[in-house]
Every structure is written in structure tokens, then in C-alpha cells.
N, C-alpha and C. Protein backbone atom coordinates (compact mmCIF):
# COMPACT_ATOMS: atom_id res chain seq x y z
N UNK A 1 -35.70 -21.72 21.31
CA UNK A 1 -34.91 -20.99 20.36
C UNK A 1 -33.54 -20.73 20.99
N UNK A 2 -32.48 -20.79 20.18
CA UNK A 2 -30.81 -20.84 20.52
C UNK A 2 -30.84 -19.37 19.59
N UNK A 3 -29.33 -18.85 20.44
CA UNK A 3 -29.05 -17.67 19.14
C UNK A 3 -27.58 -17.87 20.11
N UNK A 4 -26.81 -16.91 18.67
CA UNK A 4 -25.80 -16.58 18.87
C UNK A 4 -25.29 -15.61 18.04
N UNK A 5 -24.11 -15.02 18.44
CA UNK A 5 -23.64 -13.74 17.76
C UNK A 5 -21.99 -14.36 17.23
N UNK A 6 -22.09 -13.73 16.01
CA UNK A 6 -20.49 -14.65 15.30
C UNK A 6 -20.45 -14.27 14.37
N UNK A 7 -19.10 -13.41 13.96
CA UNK A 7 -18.37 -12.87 12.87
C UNK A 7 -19.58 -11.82 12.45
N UNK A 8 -20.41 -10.74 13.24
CA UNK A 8 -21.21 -10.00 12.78
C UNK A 8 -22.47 -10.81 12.09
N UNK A 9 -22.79 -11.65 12.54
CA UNK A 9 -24.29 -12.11 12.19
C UNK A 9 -24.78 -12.94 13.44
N UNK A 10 -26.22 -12.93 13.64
CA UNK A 10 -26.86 -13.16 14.58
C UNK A 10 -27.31 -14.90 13.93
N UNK A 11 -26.95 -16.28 14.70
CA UNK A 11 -27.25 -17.03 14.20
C UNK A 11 -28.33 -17.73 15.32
N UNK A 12 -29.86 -18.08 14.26
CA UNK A 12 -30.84 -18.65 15.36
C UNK A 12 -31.07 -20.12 15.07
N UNK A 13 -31.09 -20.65 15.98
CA UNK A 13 -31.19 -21.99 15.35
C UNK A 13 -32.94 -22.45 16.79
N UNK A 14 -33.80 -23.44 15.65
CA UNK A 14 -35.14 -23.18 16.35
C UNK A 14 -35.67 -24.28 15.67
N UNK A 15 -36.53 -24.87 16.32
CA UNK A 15 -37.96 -25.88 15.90
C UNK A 15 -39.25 -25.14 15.65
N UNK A 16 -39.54 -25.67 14.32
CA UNK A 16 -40.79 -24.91 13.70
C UNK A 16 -42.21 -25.63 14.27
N UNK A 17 -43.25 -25.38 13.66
CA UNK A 17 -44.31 -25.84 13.81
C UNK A 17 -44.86 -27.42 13.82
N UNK A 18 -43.60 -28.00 12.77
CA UNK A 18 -43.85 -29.59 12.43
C UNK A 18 -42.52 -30.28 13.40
N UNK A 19 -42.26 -29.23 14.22
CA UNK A 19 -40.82 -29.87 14.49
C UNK A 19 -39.13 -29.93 14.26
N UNK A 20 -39.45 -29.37 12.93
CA UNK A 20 -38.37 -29.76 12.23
C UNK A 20 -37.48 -28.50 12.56
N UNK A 21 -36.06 -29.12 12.46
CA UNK A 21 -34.92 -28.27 12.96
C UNK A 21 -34.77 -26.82 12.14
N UNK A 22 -34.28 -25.71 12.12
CA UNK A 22 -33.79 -24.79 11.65
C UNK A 22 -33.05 -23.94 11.74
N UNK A 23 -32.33 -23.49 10.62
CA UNK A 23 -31.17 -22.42 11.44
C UNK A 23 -31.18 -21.24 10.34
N UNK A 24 -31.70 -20.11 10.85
CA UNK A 24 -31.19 -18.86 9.98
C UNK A 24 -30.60 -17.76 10.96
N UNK A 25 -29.99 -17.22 9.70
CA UNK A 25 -28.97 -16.54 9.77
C UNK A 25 -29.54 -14.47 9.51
N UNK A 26 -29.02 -13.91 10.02
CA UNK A 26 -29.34 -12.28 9.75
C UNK A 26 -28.56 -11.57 9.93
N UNK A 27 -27.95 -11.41 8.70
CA UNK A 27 -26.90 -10.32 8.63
C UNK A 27 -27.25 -9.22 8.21
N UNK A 28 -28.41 -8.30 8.40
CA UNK A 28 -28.74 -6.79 8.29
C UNK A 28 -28.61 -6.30 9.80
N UNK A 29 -27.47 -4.94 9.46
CA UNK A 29 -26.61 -4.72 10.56
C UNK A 29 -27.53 -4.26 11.31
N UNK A 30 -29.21 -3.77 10.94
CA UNK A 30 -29.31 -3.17 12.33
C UNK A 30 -29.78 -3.63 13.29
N UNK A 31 -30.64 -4.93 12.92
CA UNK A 31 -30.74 -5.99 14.19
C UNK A 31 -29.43 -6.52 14.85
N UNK A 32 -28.58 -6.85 14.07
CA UNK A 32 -26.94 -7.23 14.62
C UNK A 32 -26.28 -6.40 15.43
N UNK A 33 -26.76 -5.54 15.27
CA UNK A 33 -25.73 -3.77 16.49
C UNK A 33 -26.95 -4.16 17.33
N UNK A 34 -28.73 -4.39 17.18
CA UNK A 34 -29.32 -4.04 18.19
C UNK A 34 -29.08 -5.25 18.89
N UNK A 35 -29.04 -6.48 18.33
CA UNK A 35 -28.37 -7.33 19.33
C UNK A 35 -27.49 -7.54 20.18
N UNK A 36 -26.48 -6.93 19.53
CA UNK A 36 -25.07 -7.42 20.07
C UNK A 36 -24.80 -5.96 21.16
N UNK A 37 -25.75 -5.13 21.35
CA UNK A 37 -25.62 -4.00 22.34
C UNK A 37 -26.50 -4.56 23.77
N UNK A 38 -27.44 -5.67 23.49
CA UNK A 38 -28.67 -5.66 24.29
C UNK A 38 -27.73 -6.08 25.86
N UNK A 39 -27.99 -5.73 26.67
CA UNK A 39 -27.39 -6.24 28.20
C UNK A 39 -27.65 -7.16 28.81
N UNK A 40 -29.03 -8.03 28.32
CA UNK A 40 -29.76 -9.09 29.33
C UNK A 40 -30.13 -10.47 28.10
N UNK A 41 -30.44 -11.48 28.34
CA UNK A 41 -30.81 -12.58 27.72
C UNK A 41 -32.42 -11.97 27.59
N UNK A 42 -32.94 -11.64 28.41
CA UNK A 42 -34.06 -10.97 27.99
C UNK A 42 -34.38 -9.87 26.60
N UNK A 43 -33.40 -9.11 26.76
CA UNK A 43 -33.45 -8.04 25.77
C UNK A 43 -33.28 -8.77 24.56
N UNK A 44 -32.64 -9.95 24.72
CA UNK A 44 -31.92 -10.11 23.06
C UNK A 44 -33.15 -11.26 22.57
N UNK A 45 -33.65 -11.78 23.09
CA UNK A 45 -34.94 -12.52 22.83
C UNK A 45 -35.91 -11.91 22.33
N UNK A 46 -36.46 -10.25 23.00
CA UNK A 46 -37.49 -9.50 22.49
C UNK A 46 -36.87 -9.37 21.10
N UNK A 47 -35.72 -8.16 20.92
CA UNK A 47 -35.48 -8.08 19.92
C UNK A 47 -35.18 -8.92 18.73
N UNK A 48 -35.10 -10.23 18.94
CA UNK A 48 -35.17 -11.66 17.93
C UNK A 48 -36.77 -11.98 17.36
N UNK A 49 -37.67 -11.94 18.53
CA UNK A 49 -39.00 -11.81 18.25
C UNK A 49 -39.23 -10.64 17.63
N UNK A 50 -38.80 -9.33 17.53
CA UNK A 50 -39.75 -8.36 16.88
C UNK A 50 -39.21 -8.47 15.34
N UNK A 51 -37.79 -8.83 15.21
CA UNK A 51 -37.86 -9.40 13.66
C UNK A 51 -38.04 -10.56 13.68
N UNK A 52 -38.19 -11.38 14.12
CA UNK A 52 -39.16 -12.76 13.62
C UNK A 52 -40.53 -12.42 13.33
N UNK A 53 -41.06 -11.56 13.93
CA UNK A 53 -42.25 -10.84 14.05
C UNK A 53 -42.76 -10.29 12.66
N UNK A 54 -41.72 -9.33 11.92
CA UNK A 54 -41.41 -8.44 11.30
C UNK A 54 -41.32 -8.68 9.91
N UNK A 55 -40.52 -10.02 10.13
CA UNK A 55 -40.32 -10.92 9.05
C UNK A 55 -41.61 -11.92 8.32
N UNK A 56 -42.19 -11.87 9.30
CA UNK A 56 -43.43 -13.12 9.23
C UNK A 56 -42.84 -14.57 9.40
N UNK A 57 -41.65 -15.22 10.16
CA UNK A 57 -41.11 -15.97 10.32
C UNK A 57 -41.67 -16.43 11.67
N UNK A 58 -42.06 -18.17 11.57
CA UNK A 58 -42.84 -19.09 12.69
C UNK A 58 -41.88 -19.86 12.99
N UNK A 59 -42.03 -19.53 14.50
CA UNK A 59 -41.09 -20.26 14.82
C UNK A 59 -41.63 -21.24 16.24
């Protein structure tokens, strides 16, 4: 899984279950502030997983 932070949205781009490429996007600010505050590549991964999590999104 890739992410990035740009123009206030968190963009993930990821291979699903069959492989196949994907890229979404999450612009609800409060994962985006909790992202874009996190200090470590670690932190910002948990918090990507607990709304991927959250979401019911397989990634």
C-alpha cells in the first residue's frame, strides 16, 4: 500500500485481493488532520488501516 497527502486528501493507491490496481481517495477531514499530524510512517499506516478497517475496505 502507497499513500500520500495532497491538497487536503489522503490518496491510497493498493492491490486488492485479485490483484488488481486501486486508488482511493478520503477526504473526511478527520482521518486527513489524523494523518497529516501522525510523526512516523508507522503511525500513518495504523491509522490508514483503522479506516480501511472501519470502512470494510480489502485491501
Amino acid at each position: 500500500m502507497y499513500y500520500c497527502y495532497h491538497n487536503k486528501k489522503v490518496l491510497l493507491v493498493y492491490k486488492d485481493d485479485q490483484e488488481f490496481l486501486n486508488c482511493y481517495e478520503i477526504e473526511e477531514e478527520e482521518i486527513v488532520t489524523s494523518v497529516k499530524d501522525c510523526k512516523t510512517p508507522e503511525e500513518i499506516e495504523k491509522k490508514i488501516e483503522e479506516y480501511l478497517a472501519k470502512q470494510n475496505i480489502k485491501h
